[in-house]
Structure formats: structure tokens, C-alpha cells
C-alpha atoms as a PDB file:
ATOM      1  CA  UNK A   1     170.601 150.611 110.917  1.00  0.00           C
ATOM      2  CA  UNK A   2     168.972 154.267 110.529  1.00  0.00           C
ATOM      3  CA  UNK A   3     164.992 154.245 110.440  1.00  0.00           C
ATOM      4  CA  UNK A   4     162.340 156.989 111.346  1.00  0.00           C
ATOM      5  CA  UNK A   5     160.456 156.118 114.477  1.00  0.00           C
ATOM      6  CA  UNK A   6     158.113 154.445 112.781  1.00  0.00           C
ATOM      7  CA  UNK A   7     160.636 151.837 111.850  1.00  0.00           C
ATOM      8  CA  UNK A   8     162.445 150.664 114.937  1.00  0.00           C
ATOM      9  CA  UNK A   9     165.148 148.207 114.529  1.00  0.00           C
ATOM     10  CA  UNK A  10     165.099 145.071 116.640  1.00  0.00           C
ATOM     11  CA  UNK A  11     169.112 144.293 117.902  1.00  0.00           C
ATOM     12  CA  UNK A  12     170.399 141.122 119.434  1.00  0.00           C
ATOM     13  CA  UNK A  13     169.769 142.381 122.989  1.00  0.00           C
ATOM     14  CA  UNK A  14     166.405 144.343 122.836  1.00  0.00           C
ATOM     15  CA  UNK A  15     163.178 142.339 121.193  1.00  0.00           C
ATOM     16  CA  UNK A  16     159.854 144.731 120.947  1.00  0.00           C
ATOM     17  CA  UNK A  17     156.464 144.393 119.989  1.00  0.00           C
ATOM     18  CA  UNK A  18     156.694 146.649 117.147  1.00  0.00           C
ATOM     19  CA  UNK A  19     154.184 147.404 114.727  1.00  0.00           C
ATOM     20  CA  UNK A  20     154.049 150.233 112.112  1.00  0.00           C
ATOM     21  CA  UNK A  21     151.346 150.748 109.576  1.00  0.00           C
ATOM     22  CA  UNK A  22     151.226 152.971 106.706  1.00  0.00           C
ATOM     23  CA  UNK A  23     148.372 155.781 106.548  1.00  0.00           C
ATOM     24  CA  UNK A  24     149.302 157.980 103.897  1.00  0.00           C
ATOM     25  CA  UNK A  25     152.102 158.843 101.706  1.00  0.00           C
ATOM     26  CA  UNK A  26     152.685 161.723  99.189  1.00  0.00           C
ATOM     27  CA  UNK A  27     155.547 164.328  97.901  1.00  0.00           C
ATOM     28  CA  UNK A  28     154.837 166.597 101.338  1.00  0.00           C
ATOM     29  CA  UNK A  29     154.152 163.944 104.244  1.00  0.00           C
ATOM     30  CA  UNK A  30     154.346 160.381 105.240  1.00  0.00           C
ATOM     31  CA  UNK A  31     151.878 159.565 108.126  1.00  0.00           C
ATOM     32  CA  UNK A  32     151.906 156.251 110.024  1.00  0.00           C
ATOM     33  CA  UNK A  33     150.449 154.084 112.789  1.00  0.00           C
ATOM     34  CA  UNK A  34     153.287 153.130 115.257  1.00  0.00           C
ATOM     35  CA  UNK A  35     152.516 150.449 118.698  1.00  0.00           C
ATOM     36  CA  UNK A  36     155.292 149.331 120.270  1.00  0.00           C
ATOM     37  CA  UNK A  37     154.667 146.266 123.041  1.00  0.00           C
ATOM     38  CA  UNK A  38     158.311 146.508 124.457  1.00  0.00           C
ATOM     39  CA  UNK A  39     159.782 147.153 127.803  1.00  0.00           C
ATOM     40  CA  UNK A  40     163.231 148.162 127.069  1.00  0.00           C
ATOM     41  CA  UNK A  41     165.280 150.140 124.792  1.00  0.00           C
ATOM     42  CA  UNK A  42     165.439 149.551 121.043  1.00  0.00           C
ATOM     43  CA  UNK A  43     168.850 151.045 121.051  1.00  0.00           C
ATOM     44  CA  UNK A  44     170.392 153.737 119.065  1.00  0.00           C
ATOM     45  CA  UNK A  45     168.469 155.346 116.311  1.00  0.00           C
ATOM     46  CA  UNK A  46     168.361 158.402 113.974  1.00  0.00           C
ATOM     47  CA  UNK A  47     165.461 160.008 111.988  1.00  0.00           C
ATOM     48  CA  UNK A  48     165.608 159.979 108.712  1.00  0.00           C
ATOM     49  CA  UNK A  49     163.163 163.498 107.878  1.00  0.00           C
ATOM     50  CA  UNK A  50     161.558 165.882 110.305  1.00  0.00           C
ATOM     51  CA  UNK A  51     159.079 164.371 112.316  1.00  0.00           C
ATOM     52  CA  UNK A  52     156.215 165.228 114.332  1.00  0.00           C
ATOM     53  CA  UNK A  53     154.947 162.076 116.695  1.00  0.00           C
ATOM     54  CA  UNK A  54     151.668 162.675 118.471  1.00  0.00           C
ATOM     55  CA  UNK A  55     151.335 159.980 121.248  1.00  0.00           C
ATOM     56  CA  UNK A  56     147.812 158.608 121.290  1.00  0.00           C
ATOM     57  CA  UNK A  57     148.475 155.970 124.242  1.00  0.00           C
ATOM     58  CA  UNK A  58     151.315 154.893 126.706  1.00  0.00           C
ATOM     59  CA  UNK A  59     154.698 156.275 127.670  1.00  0.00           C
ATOM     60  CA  UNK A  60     158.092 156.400 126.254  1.00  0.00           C
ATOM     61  CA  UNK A  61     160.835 157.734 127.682  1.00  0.00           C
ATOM     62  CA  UNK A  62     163.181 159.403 124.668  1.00  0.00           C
ATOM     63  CA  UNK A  63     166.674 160.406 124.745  1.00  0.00           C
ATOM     64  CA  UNK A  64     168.741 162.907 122.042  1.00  0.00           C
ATOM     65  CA  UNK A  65     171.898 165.108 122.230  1.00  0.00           C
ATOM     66  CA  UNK A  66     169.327 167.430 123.371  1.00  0.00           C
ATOM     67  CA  UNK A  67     168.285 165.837 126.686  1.00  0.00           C
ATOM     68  CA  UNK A  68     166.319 162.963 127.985  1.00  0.00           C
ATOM     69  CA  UNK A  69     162.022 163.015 127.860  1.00  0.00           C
ATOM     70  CA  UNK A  70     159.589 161.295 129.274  1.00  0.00           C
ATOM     71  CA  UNK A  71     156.309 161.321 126.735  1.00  0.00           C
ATOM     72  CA  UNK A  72     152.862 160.629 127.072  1.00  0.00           C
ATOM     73  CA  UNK A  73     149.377 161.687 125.382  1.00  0.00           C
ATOM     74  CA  UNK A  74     149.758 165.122 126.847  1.00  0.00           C
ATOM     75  CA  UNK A  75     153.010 165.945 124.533  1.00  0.00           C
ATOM     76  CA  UNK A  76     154.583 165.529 121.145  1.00  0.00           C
ATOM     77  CA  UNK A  77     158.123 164.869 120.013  1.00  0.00           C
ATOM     78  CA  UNK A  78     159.551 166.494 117.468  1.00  0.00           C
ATOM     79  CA  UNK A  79     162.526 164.886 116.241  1.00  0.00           C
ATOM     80  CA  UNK A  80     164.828 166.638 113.192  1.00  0.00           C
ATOM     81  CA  UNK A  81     166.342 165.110 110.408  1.00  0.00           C
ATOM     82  CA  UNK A  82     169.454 163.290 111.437  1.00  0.00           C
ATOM     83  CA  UNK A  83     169.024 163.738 114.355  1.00  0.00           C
ATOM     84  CA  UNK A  84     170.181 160.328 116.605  1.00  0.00           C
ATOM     85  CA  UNK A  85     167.835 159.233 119.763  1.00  0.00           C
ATOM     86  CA  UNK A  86     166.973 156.590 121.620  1.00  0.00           C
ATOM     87  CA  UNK A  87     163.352 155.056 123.349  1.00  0.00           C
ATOM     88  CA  UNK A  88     162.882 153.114 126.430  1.00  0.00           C
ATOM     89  CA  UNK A  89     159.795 151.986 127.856  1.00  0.00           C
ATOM     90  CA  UNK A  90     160.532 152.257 131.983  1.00  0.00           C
ATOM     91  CA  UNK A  91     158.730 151.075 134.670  1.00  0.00           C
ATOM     92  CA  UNK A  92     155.497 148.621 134.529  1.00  0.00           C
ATOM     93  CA  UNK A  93     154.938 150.831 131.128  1.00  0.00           C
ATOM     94  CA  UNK A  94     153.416 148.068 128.653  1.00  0.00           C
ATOM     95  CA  UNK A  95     154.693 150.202 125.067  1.00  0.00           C
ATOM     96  CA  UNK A  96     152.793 153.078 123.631  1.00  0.00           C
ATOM     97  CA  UNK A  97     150.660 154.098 120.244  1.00  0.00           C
ATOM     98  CA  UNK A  98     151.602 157.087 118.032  1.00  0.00           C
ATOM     99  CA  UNK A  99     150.639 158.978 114.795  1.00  0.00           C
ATOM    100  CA  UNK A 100     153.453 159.600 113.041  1.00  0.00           C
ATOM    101  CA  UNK A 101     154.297 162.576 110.691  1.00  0.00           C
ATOM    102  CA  UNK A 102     157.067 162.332 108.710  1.00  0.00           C
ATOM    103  CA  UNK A 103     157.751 165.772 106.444  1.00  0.00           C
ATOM    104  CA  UNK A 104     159.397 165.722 103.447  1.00  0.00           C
ATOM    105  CA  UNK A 105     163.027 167.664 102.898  1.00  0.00           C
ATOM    106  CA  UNK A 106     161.199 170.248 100.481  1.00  0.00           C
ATOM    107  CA  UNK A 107     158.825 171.098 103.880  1.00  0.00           C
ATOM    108  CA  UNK A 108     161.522 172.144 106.178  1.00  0.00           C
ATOM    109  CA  UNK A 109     161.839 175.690 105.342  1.00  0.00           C
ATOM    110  CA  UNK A 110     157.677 175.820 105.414  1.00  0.00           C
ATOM    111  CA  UNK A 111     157.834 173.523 109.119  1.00  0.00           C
ATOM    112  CA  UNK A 112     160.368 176.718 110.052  1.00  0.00           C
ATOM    113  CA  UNK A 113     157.802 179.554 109.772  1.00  0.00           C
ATOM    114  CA  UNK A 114     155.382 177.846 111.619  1.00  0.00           C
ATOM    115  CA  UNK A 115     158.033 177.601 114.277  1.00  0.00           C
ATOM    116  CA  UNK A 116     159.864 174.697 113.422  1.00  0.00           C
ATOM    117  CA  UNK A 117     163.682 175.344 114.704  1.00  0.00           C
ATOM    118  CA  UNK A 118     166.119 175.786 112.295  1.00  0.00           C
ATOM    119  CA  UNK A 119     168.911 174.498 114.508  1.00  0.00           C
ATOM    120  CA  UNK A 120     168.568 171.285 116.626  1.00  0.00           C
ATOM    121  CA  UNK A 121     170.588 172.778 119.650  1.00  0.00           C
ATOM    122  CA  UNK A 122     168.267 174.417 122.550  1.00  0.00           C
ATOM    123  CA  UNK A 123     165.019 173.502 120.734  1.00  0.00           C
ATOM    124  CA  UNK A 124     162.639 171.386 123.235  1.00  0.00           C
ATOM    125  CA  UNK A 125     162.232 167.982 122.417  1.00  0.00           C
ATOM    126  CA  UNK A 126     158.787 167.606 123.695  1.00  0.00           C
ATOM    127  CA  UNK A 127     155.843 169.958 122.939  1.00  0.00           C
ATOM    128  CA  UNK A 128     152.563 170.291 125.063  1.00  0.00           C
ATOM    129  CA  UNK A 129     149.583 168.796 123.293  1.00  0.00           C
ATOM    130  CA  UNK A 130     146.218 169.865 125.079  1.00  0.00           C
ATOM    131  CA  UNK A 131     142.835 168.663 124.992  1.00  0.00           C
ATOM    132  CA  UNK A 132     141.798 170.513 121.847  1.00  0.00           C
ATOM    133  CA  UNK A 133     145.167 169.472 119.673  1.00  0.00           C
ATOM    134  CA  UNK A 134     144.926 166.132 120.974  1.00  0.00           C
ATOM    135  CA  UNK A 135     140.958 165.530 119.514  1.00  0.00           C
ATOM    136  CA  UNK A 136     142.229 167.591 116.438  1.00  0.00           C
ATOM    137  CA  UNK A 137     144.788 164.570 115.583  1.00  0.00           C
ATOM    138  CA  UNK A 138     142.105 162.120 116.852  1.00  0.00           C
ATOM    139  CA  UNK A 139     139.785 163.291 114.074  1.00  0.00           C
ATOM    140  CA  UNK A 140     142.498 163.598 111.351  1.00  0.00           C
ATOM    141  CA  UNK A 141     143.734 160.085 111.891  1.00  0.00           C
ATOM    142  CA  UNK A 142     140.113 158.838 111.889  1.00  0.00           C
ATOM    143  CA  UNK A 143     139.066 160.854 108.495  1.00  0.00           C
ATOM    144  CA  UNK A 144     142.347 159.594 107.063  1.00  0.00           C
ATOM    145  CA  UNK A 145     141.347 156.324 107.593  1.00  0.00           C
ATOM    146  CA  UNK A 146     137.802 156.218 106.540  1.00  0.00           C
ATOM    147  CA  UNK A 147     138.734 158.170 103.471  1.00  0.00           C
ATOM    148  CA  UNK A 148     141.772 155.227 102.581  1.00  0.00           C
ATOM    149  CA  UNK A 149     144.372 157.404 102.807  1.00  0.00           C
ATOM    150  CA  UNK A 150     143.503 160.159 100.445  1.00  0.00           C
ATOM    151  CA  UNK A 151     146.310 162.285  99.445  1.00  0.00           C
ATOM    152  CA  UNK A 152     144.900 165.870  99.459  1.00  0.00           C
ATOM    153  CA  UNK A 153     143.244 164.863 103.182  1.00  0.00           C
ATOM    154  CA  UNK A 154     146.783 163.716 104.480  1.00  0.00           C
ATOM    155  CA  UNK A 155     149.051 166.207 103.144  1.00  0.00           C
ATOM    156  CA  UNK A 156     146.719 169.218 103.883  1.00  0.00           C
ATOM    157  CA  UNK A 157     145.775 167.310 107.608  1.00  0.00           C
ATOM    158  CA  UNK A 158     149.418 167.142 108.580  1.00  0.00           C
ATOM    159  CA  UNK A 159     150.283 170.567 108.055  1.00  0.00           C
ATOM    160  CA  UNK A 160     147.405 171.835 109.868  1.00  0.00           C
ATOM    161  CA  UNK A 161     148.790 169.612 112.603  1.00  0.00           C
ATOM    162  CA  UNK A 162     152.218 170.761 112.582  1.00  0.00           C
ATOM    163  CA  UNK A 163     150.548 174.726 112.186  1.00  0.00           C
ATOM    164  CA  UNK A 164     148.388 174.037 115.799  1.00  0.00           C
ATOM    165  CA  UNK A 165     151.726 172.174 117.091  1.00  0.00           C
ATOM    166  CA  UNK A 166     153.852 174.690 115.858  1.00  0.00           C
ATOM    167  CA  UNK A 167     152.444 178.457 116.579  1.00  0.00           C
ATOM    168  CA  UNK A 168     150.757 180.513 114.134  1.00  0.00           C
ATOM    169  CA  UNK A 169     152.655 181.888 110.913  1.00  0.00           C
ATOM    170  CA  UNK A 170     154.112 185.672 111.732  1.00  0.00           C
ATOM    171  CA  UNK A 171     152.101 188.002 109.737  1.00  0.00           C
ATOM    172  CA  UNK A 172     155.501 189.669 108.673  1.00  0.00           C
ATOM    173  CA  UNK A 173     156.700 186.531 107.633  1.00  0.00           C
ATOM    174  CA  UNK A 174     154.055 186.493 104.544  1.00  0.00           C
ATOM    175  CA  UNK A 175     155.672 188.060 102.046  1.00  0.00           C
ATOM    176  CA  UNK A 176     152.465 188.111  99.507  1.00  0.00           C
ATOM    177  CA  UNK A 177     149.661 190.528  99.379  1.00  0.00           C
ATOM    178  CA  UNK A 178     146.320 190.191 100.653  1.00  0.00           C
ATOM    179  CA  UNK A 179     144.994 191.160  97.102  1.00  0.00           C
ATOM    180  CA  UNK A 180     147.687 188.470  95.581  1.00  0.00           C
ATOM    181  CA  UNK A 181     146.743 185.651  97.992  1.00  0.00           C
ATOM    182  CA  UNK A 182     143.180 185.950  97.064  1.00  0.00           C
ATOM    183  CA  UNK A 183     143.668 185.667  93.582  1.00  0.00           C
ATOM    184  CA  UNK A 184     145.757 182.632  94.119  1.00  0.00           C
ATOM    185  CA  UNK A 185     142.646 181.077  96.023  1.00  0.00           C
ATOM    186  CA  UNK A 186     140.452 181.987  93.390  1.00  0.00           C
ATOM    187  CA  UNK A 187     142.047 180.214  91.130  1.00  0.00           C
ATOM    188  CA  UNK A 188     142.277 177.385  92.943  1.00  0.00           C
ATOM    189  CA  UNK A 189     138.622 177.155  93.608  1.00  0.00           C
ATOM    190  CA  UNK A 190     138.410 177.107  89.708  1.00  0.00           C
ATOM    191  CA  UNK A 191     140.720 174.121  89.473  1.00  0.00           C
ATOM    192  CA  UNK A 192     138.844 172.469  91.832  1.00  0.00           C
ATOM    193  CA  UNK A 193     135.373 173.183  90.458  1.00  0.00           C
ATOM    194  CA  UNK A 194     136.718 171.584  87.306  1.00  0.00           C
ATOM    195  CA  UNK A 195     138.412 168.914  88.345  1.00  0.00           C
ATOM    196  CA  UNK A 196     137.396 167.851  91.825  1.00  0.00           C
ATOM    197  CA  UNK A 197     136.691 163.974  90.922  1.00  0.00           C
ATOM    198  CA  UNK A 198     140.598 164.014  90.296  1.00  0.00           C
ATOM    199  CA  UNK A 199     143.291 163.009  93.251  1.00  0.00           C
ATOM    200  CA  UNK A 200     145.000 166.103  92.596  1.00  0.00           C
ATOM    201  CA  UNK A 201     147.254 166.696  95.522  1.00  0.00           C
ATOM    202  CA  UNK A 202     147.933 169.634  98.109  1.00  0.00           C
ATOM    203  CA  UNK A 203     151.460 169.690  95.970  1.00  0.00           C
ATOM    204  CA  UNK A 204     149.694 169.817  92.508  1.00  0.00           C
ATOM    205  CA  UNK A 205     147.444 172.491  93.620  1.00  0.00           C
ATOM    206  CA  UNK A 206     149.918 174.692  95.003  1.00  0.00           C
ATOM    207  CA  UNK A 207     152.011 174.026  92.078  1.00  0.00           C
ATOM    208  CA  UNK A 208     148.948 175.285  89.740  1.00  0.00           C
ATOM    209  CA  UNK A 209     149.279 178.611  91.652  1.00  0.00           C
ATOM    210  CA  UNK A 210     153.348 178.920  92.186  1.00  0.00           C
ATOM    211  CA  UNK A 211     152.455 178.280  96.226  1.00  0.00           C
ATOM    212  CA  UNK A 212     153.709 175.391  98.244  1.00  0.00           C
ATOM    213  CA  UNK A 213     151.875 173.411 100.057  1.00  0.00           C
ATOM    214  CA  UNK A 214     152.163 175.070 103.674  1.00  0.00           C
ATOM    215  CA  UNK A 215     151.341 178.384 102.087  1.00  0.00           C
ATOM    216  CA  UNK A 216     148.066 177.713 100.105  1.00  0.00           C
ATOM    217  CA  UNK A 217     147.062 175.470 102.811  1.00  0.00           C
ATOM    218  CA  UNK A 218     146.846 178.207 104.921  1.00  0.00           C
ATOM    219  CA  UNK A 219     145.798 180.757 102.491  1.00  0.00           C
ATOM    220  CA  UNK A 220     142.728 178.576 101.566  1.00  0.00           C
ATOM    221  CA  UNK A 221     141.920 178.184 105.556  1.00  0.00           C
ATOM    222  CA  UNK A 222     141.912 182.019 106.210  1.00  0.00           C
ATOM    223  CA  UNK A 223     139.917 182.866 102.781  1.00  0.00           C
ATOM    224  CA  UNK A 224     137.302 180.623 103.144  1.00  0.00           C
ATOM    225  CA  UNK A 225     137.389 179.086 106.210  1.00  0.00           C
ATOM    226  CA  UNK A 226     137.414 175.558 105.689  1.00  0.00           C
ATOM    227  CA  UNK A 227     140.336 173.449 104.517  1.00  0.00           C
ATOM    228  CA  UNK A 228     140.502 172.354 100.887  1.00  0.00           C
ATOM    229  CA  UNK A 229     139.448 168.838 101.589  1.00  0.00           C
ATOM    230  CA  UNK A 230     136.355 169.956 102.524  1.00  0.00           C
ATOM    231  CA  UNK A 231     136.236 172.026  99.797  1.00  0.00           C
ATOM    232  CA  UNK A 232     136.835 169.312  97.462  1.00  0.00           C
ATOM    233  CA  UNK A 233     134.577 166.914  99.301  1.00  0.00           C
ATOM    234  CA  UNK A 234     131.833 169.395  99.149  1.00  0.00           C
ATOM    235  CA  UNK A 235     131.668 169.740  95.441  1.00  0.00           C
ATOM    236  CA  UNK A 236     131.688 165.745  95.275  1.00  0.00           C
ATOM    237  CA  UNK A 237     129.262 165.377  97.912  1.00  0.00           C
ATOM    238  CA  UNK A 238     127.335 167.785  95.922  1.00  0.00           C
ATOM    239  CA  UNK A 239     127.598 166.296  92.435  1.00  0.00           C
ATOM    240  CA  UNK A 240     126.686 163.375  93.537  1.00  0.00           C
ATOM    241  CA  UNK A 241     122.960 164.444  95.115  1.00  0.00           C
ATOM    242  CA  UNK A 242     122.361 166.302  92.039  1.00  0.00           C
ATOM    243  CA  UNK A 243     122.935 162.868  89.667  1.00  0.00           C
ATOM    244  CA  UNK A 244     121.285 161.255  92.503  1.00  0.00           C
ATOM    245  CA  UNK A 245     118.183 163.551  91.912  1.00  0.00           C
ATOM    246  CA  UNK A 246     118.214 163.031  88.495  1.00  0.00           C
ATOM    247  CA  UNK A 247     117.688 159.393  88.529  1.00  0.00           C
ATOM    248  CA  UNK A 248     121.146 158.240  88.970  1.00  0.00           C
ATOM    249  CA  UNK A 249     121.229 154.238  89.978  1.00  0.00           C
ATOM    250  CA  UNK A 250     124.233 152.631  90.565  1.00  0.00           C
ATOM    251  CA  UNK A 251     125.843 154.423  93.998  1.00  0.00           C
ATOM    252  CA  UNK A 252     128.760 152.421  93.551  1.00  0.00           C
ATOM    253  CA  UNK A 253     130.166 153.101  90.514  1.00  0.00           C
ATOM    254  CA  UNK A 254     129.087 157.035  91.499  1.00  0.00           C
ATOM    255  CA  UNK A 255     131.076 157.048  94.198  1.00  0.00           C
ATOM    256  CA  UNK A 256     134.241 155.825  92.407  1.00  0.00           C
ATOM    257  CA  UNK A 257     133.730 157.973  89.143  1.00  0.00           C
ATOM    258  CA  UNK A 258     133.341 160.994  91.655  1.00  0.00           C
ATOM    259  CA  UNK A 259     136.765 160.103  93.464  1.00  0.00           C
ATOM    260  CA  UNK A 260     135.505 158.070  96.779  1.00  0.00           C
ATOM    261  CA  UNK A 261     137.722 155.761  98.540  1.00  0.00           C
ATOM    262  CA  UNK A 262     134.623 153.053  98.341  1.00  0.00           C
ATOM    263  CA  UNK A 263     131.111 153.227  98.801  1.00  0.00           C
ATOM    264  CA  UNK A 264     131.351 152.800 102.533  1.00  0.00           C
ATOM    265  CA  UNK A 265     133.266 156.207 102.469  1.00  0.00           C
ATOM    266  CA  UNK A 266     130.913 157.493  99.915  1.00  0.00           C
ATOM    267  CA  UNK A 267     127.783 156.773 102.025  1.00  0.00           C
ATOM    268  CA  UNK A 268     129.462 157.762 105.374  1.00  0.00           C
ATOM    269  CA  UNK A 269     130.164 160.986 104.105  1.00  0.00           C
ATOM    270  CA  UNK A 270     127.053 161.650 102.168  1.00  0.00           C
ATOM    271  CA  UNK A 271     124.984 160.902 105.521  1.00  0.00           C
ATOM    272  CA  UNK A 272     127.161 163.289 107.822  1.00  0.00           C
ATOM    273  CA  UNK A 273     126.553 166.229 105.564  1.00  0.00           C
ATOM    274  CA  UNK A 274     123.388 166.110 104.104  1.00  0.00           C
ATOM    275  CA  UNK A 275     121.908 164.087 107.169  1.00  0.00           C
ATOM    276  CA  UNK A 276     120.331 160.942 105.565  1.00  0.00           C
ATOM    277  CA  UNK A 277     122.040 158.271 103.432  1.00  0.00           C
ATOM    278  CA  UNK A 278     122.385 158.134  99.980  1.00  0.00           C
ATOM    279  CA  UNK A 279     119.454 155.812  99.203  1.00  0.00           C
ATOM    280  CA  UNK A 280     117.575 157.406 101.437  1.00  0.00           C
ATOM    281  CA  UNK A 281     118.189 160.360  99.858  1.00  0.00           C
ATOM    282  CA  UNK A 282     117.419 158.830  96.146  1.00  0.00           C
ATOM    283  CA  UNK A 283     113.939 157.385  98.005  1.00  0.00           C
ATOM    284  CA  UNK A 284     113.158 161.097  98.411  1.00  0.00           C
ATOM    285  CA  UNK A 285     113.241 162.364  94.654  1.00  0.00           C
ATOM    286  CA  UNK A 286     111.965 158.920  93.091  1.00  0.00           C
END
């Protein structure tokens, strides 16, 4: 049976410790938990989209037409679509724990300027993942958490990911003006303004502007300088001092209208960028 990494099968002669649990999902990106327990093979598989898998713990050995890896937390695997493999766990190795990114078909040809092979043969299986790549998936996984999966953090997250993994974009490759891209940006940032208690996606936005999601992800990032998540959570966090300030009582039901995961997100977030909580914060203008 074919399955992404994330979904190992379990055969009559291998039994593992498997379990997978589901981050995110949207049009762009899939992104999952994976911890496998097992000491042996779970036999022959094949991915089902083009995958990125950052190893957070452990060691896996992994085996493809293209040669045979051994992983840990200093690499990532990329695996293509239909593209057949196999994982062992050798040694005293007790299993390992990954962050999964599995790309949608209509992301391949944006996965390929940012480096992404466009044939399987001769392409390395196994990428080096330093110190600073490592704490950038670190932090994505926890922010996807805390913010309950949000679409717009996961999609936009996961290409940044794949963009550090990857290598930069080759400026020749753009084949937009300066002048054009910032237009698009503007107008993005006027979508956003209007609408930012919506859970209007990295593909919706790009789709506002005729861009996909790779390319006004990274048009946003070099414009501005922050990612469009932050954007977005800026103008909530913002919104929501100003009703605060003007007498606003239930936090709760705030934090929903304005497009929180919960209130624990909500007041998490509030603290870390204005520096006190929300109450505390409504203390200060009673």
C-alpha cells in the first residue's frame, strides 16, 4: 500500500511504533508530526507528493533508486513524488521524530526555482540542515501549534522552509518587475487591512493578485520584511488593543471575532508583542 512518510504501513513481518499527527492542511502544503518507535524496516514504500522531512530526533537509515542514507537532526530528506523508498532503524537506534512537509502537485514547478530538482536521478537524497535552519523549523512547528494550525501560518511557514532548504530564488528567474511586484504587495496589504479577521489563505491571497503562493510569499518577505503572518497578526494584535482601550470586555469572544485560534493563543500572542497581557493591558486604560 502507497503512503507518504507520514503514513507508514505496518506488514506481516515488520510491527513499528508509528505515530503521525496532523498539523496543518491547505491547497499548498500538508504538514505533520511523524514518531516512529521501531527497530526494523517498514518495507517498501512510495511518496505520494513532494516532500520535505526535517528530522527533529533519532536516526533513520533511508533507501531509494537513488542510493542508501543514513539521517539524523543534522539533515533533511527530500523525497519526490512517486518516488519508492524504504526506512530502517539500525543499530540500538530506538525510532526517530520528524516534521513533515508534504507540497501539493500545483507547488512543484514553484519547489523547482527554489532548487527543487526537476528530475529524481543524481539529485541528493539528504540535505544539510544547520543550526540556524534547524531552530527555524523548531519555531515554525511551535507557532503552528500554538496558533491551531492556522492556514496562512502553515502554508506561508513551509515555503519559507523549503526556500532556506532549498537555495535562494535566481534573480533571473523572476520574470516580474520590481515596479510590478510592488504593486502586487500593495495590494495585498489592502486586502489584508480589510479583511485580516478572515482565514484567507497564502493561496487566496496570491490568487487576489494573479501570484502563487511561492511567489508573493517571497515578494511580501523582500518588500517589507516580515512574512505575511506577521503582517496579518499585527493588524489583529493591533485591533484588538485599540477595542481593548476603548472599553472592550469580553477577551474571549475578541479574540475569536478577530480570527484567534482561542484565547490562550490570543493572550500568548498579545503578551509577546506588546509585552504585558491582555488584561493587564485593559487594567492600564480603565
Amino acid at each position: 500500500m502507497d503512503g507518504s512518510l507520514g503514513r507508514r504501513r505496518r506488514d506481516s513481518l515488520y510491527i513499528l511504533a508509528v505515530m503521525y499527527r496532523a498539523l496543518a492542511a491547505t491547497a499548498t502544503v500538508e504538514i505533520g508530526d511523524y514518531r516512529c518507535g521501531g527497530t526494523d524496516s517498514a518495507g517498501d514504500e512510495r511518496a505520494l507528493r513532494a516532500e520535505l522531512v526535517f528530522v527533529r530526533s533519532g536516526l533513520f537509515e533511508i533507501e531509494t533508486g537513488r542510493g542508501r542514507e543514513l539521517v539524523d537532526a543534522s539533515c533533511a530528506v527530500m523525497l519526490h513524488p512517486g518516488e519508492h523508498y524504504r526506512v530502517s532503524h539500525p543499530g540500538a537506534c530506538h525510532g526517530d521524530h520528524c516534521l513533515v512537509l508534504a507540497f501539493g502537485p500545483e507547488t512543484l514547478d514553484e519547489l523547482e526555482r527554489y532548487g527543487w530538482p526537476a528530475q529524481i536521478g543524481g539529485s541528493r537524497l539528504a540535505l544539510p540542515c544547520d543550526e540556524s535552519l534547524f531552530a527555524a523549523q523548531e519555531r515554525f512547528r511551535a507557532a503552528l501549534t500554538a496558533a491551531g494550525g492556522d492556514g496562512l501560518l502553515a502554508a506561508e511557514g513551509a515555503l519559507h522552509l523549503a526556500e532556506l532548504l532549498l537555495g535562494r530564488v535566481a534573480p533571473e528567474r523572476m520574470h516580474e518587475s520590481a515596479a510590478t511586484g510592488d504593486r502586487r504587495v500593495a495590494a495585498v496589504r489592502a486586502l489584508l487591512a480589510a479583511r485580516f479577521a478572515e482565514p484567507l489563505s497564502l493561496a487566496d491571497l496570491g490568487a487576489a493578485v494573479n501570484l502563487s503562493a511561492f511567489r508573493l510569499a517571497h515578494l511580501f518577505r523582500a518588500a517589507t520584511g516580515d512574512s505575511l503572518h506577521r503582517h496579518r497578526l499585527g493588524l489583529r494584535l493591533r485591533a484588538a488593543a485599540t477595542r481593548i482601550a476603548d472599553g472592550e470586555r469580553d477577551l474571549t469572544a475578541l479574540a475569536l471575532e478577530l480570527g484567534f485560534a482561542d484565547h490562550a493563543h490570543f493572550t500568548n500572542s498579545f503578551r509577546r508583542r506588546f509585552g504585558v497581557a491582555p488584561s493587564a493591558f485593559r487594567r492600564a486604560y480603565r
